[in-house]
N, C-alpha and C. Protein backbone atom coordinates (compact mmCIF):
# COMPACT_ATOMS: atom_id res chain seq x y z
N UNK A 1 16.68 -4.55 -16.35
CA UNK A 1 16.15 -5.83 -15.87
C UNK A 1 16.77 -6.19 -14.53
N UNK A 2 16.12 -6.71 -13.53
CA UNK A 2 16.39 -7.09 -12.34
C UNK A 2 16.72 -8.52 -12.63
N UNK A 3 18.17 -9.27 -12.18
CA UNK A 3 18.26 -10.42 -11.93
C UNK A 3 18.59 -10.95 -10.35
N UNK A 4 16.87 -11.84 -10.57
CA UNK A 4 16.77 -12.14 -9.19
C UNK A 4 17.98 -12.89 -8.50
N UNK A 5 18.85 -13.77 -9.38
CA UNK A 5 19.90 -14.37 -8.26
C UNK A 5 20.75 -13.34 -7.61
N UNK A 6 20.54 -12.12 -7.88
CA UNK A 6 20.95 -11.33 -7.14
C UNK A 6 20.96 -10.57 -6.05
N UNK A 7 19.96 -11.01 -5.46
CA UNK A 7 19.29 -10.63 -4.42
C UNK A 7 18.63 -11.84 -3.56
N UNK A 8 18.32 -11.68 -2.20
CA UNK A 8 18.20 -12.81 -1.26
C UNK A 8 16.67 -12.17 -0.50
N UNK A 9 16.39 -10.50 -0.51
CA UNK A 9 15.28 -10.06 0.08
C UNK A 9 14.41 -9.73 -1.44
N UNK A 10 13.21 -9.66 -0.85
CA UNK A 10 12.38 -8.52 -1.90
C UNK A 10 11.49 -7.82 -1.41
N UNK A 11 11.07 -6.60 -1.28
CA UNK A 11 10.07 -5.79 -0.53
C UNK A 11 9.58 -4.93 -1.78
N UNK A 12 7.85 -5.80 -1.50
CA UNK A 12 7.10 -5.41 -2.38
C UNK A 12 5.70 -4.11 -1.76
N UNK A 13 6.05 -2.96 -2.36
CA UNK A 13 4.88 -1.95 -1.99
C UNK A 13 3.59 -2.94 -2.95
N UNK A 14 2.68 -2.17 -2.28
CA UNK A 14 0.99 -3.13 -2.34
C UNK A 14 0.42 -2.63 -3.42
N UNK A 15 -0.54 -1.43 -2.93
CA UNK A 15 -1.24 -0.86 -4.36
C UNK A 15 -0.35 -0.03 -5.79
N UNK A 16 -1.13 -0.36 -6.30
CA UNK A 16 -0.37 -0.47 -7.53
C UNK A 16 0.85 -1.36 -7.90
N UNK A 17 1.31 -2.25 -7.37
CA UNK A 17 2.39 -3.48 -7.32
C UNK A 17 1.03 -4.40 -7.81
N UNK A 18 0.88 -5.28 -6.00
CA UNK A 18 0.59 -6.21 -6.55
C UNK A 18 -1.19 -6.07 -6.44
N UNK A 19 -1.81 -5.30 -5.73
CA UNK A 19 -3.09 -4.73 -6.12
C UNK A 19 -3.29 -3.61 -7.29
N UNK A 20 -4.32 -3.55 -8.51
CA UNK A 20 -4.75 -2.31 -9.30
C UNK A 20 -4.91 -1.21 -8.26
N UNK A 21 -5.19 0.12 -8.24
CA UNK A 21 -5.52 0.61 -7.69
C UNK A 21 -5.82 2.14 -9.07
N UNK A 22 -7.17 2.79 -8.47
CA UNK A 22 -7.06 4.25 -8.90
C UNK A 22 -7.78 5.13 -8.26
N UNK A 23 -7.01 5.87 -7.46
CA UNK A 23 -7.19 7.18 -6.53
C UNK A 23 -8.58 7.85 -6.67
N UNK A 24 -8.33 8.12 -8.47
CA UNK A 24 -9.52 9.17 -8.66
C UNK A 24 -10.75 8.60 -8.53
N UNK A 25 -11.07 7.53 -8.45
CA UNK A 25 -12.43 6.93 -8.10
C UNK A 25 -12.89 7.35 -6.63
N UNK A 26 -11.90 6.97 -5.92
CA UNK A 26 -12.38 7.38 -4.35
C UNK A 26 -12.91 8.99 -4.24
N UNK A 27 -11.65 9.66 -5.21
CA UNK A 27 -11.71 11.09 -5.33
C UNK A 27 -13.32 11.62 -5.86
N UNK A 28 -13.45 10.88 -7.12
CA UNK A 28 -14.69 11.45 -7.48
C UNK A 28 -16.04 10.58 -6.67
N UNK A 29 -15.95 10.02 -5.99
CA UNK A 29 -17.19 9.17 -5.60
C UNK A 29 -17.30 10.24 -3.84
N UNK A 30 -16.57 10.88 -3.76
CA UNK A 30 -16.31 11.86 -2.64
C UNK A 30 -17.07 13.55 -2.60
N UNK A 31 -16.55 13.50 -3.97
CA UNK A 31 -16.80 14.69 -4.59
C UNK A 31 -18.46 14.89 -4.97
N UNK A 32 -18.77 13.34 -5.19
CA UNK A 32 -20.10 13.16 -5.53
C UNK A 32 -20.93 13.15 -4.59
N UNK A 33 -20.58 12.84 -3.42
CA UNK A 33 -20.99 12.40 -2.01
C UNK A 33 -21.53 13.98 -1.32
N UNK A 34 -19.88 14.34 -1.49
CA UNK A 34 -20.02 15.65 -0.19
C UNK A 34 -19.74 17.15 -1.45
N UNK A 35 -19.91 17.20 -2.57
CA UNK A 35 -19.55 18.22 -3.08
C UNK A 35 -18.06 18.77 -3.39
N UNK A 36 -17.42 19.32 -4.68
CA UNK A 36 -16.22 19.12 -5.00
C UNK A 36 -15.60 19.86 -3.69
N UNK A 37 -15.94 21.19 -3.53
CA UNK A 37 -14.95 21.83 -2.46
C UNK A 37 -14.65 21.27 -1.32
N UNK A 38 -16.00 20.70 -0.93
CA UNK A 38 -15.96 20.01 0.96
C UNK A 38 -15.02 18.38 0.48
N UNK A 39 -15.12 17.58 -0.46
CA UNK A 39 -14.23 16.81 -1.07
C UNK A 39 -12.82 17.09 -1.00
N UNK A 40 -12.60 18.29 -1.52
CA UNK A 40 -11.06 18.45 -1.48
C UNK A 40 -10.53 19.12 -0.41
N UNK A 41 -11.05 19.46 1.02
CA UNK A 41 -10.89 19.87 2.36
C UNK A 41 -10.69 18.10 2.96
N UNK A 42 -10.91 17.42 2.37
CA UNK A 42 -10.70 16.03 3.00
C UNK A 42 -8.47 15.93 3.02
N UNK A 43 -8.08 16.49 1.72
CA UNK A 43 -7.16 16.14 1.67
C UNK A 43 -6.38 17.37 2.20
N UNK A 44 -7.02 18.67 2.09
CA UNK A 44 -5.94 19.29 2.89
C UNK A 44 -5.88 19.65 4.10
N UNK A 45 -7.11 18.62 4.80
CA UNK A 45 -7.15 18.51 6.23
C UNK A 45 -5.77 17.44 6.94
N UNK A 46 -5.99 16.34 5.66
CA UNK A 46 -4.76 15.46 5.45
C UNK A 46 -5.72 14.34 6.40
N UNK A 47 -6.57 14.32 5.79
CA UNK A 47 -7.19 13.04 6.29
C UNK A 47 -6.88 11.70 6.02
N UNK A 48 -6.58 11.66 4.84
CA UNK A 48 -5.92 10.40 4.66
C UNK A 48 -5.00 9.93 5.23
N UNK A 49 -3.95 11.18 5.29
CA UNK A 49 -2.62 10.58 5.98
C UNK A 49 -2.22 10.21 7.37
N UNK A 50 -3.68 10.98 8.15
CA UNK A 50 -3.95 11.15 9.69
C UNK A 50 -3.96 9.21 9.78
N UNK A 51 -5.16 9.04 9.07
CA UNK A 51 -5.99 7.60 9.06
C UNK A 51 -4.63 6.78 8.42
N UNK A 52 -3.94 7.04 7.17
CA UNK A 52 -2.89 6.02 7.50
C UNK A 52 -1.56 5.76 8.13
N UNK A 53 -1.46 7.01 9.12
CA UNK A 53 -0.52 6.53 10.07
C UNK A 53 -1.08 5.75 11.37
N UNK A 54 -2.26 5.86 11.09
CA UNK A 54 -3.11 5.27 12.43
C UNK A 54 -3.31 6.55 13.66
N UNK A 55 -2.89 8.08 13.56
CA UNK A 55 -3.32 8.86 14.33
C UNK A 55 -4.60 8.94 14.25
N UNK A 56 -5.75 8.82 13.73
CA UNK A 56 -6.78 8.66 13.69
C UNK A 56 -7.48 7.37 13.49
N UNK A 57 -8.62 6.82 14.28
CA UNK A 57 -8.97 5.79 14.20
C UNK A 57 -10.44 5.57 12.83
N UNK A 58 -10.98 4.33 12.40
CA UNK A 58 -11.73 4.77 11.28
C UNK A 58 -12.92 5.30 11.89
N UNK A 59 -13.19 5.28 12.96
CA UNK A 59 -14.56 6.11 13.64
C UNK A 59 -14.52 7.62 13.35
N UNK A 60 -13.43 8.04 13.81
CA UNK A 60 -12.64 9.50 13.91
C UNK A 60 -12.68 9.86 12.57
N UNK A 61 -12.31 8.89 11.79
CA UNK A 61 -11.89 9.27 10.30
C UNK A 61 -13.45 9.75 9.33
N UNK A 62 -14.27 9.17 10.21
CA UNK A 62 -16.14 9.08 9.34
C UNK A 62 -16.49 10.45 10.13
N UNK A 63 -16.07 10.70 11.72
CA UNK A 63 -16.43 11.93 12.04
C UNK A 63 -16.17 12.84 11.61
N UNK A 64 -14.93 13.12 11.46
CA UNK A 64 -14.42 14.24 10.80
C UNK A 64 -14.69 14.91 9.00
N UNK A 65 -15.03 13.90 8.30
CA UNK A 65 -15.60 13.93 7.16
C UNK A 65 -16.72 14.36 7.01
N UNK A 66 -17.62 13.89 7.98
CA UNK A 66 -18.89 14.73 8.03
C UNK A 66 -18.94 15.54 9.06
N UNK A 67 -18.07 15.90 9.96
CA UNK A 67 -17.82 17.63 10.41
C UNK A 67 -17.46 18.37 9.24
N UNK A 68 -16.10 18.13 8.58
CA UNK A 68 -16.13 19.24 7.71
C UNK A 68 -17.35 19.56 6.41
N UNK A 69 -17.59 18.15 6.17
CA UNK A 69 -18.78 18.70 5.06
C UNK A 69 -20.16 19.06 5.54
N UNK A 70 -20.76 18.93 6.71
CA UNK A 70 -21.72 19.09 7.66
C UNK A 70 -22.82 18.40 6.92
N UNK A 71 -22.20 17.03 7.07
CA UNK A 71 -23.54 15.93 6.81
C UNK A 71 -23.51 14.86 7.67
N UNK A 72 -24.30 13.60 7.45
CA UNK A 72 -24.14 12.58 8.08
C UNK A 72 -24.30 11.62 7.43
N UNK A 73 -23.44 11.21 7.14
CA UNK A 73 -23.31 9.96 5.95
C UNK A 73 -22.99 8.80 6.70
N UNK A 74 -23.34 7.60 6.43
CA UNK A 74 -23.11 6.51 7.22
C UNK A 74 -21.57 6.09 7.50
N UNK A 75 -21.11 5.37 8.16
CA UNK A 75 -19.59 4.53 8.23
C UNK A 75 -19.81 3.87 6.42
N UNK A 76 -20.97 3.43 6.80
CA UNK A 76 -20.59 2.50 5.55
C UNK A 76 -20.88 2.86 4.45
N UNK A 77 -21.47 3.86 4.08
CA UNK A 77 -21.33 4.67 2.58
C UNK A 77 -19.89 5.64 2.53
N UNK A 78 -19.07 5.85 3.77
CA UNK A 78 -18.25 6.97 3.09
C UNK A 78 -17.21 5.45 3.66
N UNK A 79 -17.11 4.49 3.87
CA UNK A 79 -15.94 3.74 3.51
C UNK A 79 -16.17 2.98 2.31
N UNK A 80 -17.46 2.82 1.38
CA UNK A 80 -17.58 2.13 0.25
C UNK A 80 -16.93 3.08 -0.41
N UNK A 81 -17.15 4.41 -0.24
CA UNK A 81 -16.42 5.71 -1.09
C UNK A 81 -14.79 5.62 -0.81
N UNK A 82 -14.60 5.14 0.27
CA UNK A 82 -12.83 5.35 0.58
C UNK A 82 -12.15 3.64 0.09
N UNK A 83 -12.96 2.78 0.00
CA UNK A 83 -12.13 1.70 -0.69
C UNK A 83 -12.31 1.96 -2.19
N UNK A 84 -13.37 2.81 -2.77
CA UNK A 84 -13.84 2.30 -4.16
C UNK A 84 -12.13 2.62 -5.37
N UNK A 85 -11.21 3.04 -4.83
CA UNK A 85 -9.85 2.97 -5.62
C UNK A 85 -9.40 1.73 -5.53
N UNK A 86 -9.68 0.36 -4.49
CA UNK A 86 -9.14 -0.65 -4.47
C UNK A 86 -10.15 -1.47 -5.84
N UNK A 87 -8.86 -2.00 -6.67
CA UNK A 87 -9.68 -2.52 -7.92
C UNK A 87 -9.54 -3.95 -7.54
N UNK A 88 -8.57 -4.54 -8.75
CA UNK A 88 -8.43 -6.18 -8.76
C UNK A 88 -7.07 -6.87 -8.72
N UNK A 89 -6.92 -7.83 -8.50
CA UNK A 89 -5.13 -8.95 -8.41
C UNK A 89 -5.99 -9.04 -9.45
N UNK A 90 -4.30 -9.99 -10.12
CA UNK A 90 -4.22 -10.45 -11.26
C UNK A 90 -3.20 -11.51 -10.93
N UNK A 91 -4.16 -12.86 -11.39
CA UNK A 91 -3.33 -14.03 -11.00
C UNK A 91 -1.82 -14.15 -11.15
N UNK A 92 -1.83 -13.45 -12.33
CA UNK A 92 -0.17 -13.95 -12.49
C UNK A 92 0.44 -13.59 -11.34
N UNK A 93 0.14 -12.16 -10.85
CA UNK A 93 1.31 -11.94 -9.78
C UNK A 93 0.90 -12.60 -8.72
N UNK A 94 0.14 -12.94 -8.31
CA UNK A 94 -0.15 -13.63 -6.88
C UNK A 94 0.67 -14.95 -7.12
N UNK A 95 0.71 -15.50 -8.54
CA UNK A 95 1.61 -16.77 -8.40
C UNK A 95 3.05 -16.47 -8.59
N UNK A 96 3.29 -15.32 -8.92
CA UNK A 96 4.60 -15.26 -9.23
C UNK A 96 5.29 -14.88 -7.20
N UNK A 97 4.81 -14.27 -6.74
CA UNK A 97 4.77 -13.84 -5.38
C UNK A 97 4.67 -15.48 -4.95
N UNK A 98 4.36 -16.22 -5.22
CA UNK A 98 4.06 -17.60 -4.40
C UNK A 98 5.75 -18.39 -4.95
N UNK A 99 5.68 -18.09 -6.53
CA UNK A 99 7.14 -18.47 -6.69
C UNK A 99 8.46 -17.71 -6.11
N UNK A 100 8.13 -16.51 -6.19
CA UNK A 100 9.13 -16.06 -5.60
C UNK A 100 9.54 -16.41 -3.92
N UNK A 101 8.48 -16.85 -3.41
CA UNK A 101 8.34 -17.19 -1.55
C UNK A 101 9.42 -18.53 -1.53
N UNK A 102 9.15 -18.97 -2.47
CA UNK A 102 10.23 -20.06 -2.32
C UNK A 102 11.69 -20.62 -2.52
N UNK A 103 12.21 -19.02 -3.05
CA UNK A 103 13.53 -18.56 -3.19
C UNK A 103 14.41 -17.65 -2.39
N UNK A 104 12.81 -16.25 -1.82
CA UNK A 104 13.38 -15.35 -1.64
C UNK A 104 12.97 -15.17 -0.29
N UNK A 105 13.55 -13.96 0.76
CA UNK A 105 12.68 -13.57 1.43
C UNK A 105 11.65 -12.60 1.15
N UNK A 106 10.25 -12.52 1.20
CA UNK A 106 9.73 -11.87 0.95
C UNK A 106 8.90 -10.93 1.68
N UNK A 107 9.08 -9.27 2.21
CA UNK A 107 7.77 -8.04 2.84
C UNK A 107 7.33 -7.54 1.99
N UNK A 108 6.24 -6.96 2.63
CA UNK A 108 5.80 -6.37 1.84
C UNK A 108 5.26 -4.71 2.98
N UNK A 109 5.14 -3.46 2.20
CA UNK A 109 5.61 -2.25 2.78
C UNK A 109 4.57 -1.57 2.11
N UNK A 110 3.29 -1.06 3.06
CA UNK A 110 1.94 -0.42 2.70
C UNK A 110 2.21 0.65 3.12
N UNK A 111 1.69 2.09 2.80
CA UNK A 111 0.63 3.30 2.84
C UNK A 111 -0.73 2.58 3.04
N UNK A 112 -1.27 2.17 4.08
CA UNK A 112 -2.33 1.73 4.16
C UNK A 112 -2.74 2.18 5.34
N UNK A 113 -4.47 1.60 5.63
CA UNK A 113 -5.02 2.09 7.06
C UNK A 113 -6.35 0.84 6.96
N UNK A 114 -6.66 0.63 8.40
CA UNK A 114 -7.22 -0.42 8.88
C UNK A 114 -8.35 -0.97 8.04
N UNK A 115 -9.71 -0.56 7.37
CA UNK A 115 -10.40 -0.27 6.39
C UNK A 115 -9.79 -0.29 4.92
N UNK A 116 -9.09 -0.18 4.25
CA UNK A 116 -8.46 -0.68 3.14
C UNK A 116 -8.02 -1.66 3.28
N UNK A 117 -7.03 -2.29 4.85
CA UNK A 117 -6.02 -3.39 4.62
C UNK A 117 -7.22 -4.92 4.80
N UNK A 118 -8.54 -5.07 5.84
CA UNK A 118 -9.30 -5.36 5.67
C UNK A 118 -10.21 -5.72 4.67
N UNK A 119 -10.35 -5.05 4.00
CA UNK A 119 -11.11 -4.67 2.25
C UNK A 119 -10.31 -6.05 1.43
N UNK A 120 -9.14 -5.47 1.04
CA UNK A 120 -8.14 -6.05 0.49
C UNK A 120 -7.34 -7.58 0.85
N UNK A 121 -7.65 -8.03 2.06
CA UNK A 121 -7.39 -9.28 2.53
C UNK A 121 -8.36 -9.84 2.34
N UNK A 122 -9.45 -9.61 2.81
CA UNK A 122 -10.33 -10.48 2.89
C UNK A 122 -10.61 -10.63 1.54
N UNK A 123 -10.52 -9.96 0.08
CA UNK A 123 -10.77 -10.22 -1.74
C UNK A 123 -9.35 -11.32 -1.62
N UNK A 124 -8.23 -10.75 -1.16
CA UNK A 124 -7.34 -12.12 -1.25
C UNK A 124 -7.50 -13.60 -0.66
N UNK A 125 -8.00 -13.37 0.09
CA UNK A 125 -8.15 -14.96 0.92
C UNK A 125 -9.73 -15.40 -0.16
N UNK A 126 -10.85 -14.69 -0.20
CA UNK A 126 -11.94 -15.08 -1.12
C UNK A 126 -11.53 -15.94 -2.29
N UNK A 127 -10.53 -15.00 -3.01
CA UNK A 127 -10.22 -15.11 -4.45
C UNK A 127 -9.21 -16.21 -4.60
N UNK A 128 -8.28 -16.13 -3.28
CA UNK A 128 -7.26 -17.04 -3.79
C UNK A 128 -7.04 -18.15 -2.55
N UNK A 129 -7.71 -17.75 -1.35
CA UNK A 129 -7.60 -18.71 -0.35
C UNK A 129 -5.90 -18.64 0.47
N UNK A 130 -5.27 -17.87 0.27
CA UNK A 130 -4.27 -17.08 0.87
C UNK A 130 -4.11 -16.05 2.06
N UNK A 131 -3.24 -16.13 2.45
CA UNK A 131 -3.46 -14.54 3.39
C UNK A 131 -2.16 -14.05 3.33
N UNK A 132 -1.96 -12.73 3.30
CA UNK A 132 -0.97 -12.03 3.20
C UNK A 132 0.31 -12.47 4.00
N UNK A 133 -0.09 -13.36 5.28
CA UNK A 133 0.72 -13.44 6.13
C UNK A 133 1.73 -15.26 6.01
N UNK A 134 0.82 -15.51 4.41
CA UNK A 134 1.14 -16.88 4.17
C UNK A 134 2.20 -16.74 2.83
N UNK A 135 1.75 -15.82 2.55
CA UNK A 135 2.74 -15.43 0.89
C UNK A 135 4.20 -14.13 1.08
N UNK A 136 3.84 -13.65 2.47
CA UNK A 136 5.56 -12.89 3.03
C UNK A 136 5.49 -13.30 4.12
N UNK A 137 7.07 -12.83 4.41
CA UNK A 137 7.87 -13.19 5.70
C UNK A 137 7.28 -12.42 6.46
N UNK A 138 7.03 -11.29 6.49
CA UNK A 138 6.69 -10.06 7.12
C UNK A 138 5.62 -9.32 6.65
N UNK A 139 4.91 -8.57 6.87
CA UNK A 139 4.21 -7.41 6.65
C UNK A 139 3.93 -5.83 7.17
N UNK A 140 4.41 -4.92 6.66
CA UNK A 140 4.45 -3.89 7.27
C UNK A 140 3.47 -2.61 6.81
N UNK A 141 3.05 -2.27 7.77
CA UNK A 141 1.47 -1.46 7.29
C UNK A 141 2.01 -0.15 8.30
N UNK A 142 1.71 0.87 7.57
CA UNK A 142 2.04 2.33 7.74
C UNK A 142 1.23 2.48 8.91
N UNK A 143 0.06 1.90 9.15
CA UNK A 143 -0.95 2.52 10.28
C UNK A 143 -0.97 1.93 11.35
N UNK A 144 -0.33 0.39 11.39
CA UNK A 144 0.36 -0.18 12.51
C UNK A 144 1.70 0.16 13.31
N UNK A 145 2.27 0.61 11.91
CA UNK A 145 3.70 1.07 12.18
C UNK A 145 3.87 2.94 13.19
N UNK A 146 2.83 3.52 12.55
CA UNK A 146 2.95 4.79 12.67
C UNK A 146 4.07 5.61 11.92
N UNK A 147 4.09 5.50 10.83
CA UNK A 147 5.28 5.59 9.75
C UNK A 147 4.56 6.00 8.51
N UNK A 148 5.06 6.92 7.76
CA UNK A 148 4.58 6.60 6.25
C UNK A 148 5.68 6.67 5.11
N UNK A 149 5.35 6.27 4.24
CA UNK A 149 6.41 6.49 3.08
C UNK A 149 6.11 7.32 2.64
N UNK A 150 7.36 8.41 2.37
CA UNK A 150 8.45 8.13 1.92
C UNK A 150 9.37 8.69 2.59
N UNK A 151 9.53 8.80 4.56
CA UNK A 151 9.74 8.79 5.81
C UNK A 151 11.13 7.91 5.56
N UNK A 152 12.25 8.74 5.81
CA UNK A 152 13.90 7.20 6.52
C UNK A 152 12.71 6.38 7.43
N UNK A 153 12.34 6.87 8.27
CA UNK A 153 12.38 6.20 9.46
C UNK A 153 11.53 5.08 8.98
N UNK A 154 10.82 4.94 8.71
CA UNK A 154 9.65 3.86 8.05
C UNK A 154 10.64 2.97 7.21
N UNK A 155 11.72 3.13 6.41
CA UNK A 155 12.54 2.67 5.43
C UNK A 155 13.78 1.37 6.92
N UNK A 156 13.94 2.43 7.12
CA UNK A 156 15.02 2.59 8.49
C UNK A 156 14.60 1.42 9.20
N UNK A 157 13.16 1.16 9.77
CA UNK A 157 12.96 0.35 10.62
C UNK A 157 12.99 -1.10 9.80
N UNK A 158 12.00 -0.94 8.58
CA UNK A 158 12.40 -2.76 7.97
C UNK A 158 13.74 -3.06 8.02
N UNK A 159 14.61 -2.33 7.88
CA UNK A 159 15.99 -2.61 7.70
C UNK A 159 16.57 -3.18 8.93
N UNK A 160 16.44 -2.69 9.66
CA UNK A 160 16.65 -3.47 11.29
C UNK A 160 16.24 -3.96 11.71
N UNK A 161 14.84 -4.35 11.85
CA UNK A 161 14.40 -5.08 12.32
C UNK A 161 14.37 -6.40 11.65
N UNK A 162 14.90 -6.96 10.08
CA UNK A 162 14.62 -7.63 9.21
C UNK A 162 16.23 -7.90 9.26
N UNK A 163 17.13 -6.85 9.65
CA UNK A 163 18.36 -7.63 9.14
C UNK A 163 19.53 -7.29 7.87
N UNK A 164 18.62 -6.46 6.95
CA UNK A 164 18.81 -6.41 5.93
C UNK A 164 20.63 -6.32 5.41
N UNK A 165 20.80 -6.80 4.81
CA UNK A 165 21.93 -6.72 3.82
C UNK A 165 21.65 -5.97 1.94
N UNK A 166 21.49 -4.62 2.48
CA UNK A 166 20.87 -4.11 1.03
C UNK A 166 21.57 -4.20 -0.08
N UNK A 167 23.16 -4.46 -0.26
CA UNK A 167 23.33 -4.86 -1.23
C UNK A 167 22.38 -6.03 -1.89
N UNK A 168 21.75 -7.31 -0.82
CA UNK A 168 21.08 -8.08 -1.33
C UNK A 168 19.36 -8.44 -1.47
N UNK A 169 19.21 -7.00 -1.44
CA UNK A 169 17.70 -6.36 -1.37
C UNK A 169 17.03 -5.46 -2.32
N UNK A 170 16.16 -5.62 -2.45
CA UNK A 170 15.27 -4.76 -3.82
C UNK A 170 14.28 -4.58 -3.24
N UNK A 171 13.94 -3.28 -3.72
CA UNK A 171 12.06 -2.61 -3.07
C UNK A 171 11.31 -2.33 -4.56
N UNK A 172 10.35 -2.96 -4.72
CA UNK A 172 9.30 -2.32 -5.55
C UNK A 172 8.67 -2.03 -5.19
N UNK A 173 8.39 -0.62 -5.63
CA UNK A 173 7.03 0.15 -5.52
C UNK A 173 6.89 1.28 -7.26
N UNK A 174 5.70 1.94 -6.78
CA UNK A 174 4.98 2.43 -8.03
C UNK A 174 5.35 3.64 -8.24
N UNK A 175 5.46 4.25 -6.46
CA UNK A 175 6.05 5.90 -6.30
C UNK A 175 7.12 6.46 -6.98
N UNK A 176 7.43 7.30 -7.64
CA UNK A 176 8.41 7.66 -7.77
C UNK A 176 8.83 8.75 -6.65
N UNK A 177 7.93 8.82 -5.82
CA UNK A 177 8.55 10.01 -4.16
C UNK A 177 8.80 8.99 -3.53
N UNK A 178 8.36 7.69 -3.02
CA UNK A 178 8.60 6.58 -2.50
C UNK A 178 9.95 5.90 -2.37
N UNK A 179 10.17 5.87 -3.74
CA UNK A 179 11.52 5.18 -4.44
C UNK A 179 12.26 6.55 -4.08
N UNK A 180 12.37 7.14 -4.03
CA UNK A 180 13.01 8.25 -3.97
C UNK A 180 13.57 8.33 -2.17
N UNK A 181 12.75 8.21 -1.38
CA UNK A 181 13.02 8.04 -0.24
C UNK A 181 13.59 6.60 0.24
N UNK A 182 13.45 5.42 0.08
CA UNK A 182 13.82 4.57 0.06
C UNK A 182 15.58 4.20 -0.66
N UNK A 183 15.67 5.36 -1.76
CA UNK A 183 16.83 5.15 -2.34
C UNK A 183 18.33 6.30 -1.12
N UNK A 184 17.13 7.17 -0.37
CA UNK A 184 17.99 7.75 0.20
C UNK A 184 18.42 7.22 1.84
N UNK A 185 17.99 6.12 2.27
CA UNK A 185 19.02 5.50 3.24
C UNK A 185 19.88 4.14 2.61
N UNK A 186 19.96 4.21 0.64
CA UNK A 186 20.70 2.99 0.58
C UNK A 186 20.03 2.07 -0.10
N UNK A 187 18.48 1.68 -0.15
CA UNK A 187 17.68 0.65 -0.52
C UNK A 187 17.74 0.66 -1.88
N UNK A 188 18.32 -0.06 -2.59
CA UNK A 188 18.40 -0.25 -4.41
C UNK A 188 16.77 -0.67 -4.76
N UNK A 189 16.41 -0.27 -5.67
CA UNK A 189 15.27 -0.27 -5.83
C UNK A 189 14.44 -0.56 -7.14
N UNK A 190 13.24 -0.82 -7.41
CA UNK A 190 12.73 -0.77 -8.87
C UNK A 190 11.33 -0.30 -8.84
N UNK A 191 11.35 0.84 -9.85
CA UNK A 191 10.11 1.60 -10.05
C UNK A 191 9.67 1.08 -11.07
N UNK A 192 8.23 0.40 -10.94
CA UNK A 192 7.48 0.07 -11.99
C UNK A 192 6.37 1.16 -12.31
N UNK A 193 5.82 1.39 -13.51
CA UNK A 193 4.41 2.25 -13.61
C UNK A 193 3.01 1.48 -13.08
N UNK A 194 2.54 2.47 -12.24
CA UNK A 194 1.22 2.05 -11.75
C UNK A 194 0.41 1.12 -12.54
N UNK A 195 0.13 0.10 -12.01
CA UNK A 195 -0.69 -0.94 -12.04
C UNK A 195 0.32 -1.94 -13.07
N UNK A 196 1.43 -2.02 -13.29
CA UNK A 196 2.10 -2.55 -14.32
C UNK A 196 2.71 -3.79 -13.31
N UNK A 197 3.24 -4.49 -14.89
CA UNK A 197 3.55 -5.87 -14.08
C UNK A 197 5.19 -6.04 -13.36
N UNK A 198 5.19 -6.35 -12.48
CA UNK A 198 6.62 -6.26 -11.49
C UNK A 198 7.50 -7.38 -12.66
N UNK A 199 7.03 -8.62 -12.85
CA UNK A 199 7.30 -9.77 -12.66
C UNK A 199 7.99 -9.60 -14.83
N UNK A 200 7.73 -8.51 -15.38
CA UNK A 200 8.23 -8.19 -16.69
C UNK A 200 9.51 -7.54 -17.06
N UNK A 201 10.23 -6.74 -15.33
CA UNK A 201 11.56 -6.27 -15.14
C UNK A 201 12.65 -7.70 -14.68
N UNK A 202 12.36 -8.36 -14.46
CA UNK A 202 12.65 -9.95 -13.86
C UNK A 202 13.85 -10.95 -15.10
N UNK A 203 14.38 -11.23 -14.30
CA UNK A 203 15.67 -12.09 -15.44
C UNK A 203 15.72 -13.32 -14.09
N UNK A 204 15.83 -14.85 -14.48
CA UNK A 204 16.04 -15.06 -13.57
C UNK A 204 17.32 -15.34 -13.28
């Protein structure tokens, strides 16, 4: 159990924290799209990871998808296919994140890219009339940053630029390669299971 008076920061990873998320939907709605093989040339082209460091822009990211599968699928059918892993919040944590804002400092630390982070704000502000930039101190997005987890350097930079005192800091995320990197410049940490509730490891 995590007891929060113990800590003064909190850095919360996104999907699977405080968004559902499941991969294989995007995976199979891909597969369905462009065929399993030309589907799985998406990932060992490393398309994803191009698009969420921001080396690729989402124009680039629709070209290249239908270069390798040699089709032409719209922007907007193969990004309904690339958000369809973003599921649903669940009130509790959005309020517990609202309680916690008023104790703690609070970032939050994405694997994300421009087209998901979009997607996903705009269901938060709909749903709850919030914006990401109202419920943390900070926000840090892999494709702004040019960073990804589970990278020091990506770890490295919140830490300086934020200040940090990690004895009085905690990172949740879902990764266990994540947490894993994060634990290796120092960052104490808590691994929850995907899509599970943060706010159930908690003592106050």
């Amino acid at each position: 159990m995590i007891h929060l008076s113990d800590f003064d920061t909190i850095i919360f990873d996104f999907g699977g924290v405080i968004l559902d998320i499941d991969p294989d939907l995007s995976r199979r709605r891909f597969a369905a799209m462009l065929g399993i093989e030309k589907a799985r040339m998406l990932e060992t082209e490393q398309l994803p990871q191009l698009y969420e460091t921001g080396s690729i822009s989402r124009t680039e990211f629709v070209d290249r998808i239908n270069r390798i599968a040699g089709t032409n699928i719209s922007e907007g059918e193969i990004i309904a296919a690339w958000n369809a892993m973003l599921l649903n919040y669940k009130p509790a944590r959005i309020e517990w994140i609202k309680r916690l804002h008023k104790t703690h400092k609070l970032l939050m630390l994405s694997n994300t890219n421009d087209a998901h982070f979009e997607y996903f704000h705009n269901k938060l502000i709909s749903e709850y009339g919030v914006t990401f930039y109202q419920l943390f101190d900070h926000v840090y997005l892999s494709h702004e940053m040019g960073l990804l987890k589970p990278s020091q350097e990506i770890y490295e930079t919140v830490i300086r630029e934020q200040q940090l005192n990690l004895e009085r800091t905690i990172f949740i995320e879902d990764t266990p390669r994540n947490v894993a990197g994060a634990q290796e410049v120092g960052l104490p940490t808590l691994l929850i299971p995907r899509n599970g509730e943060f706010y159930e490891f908690f003592e106050d």
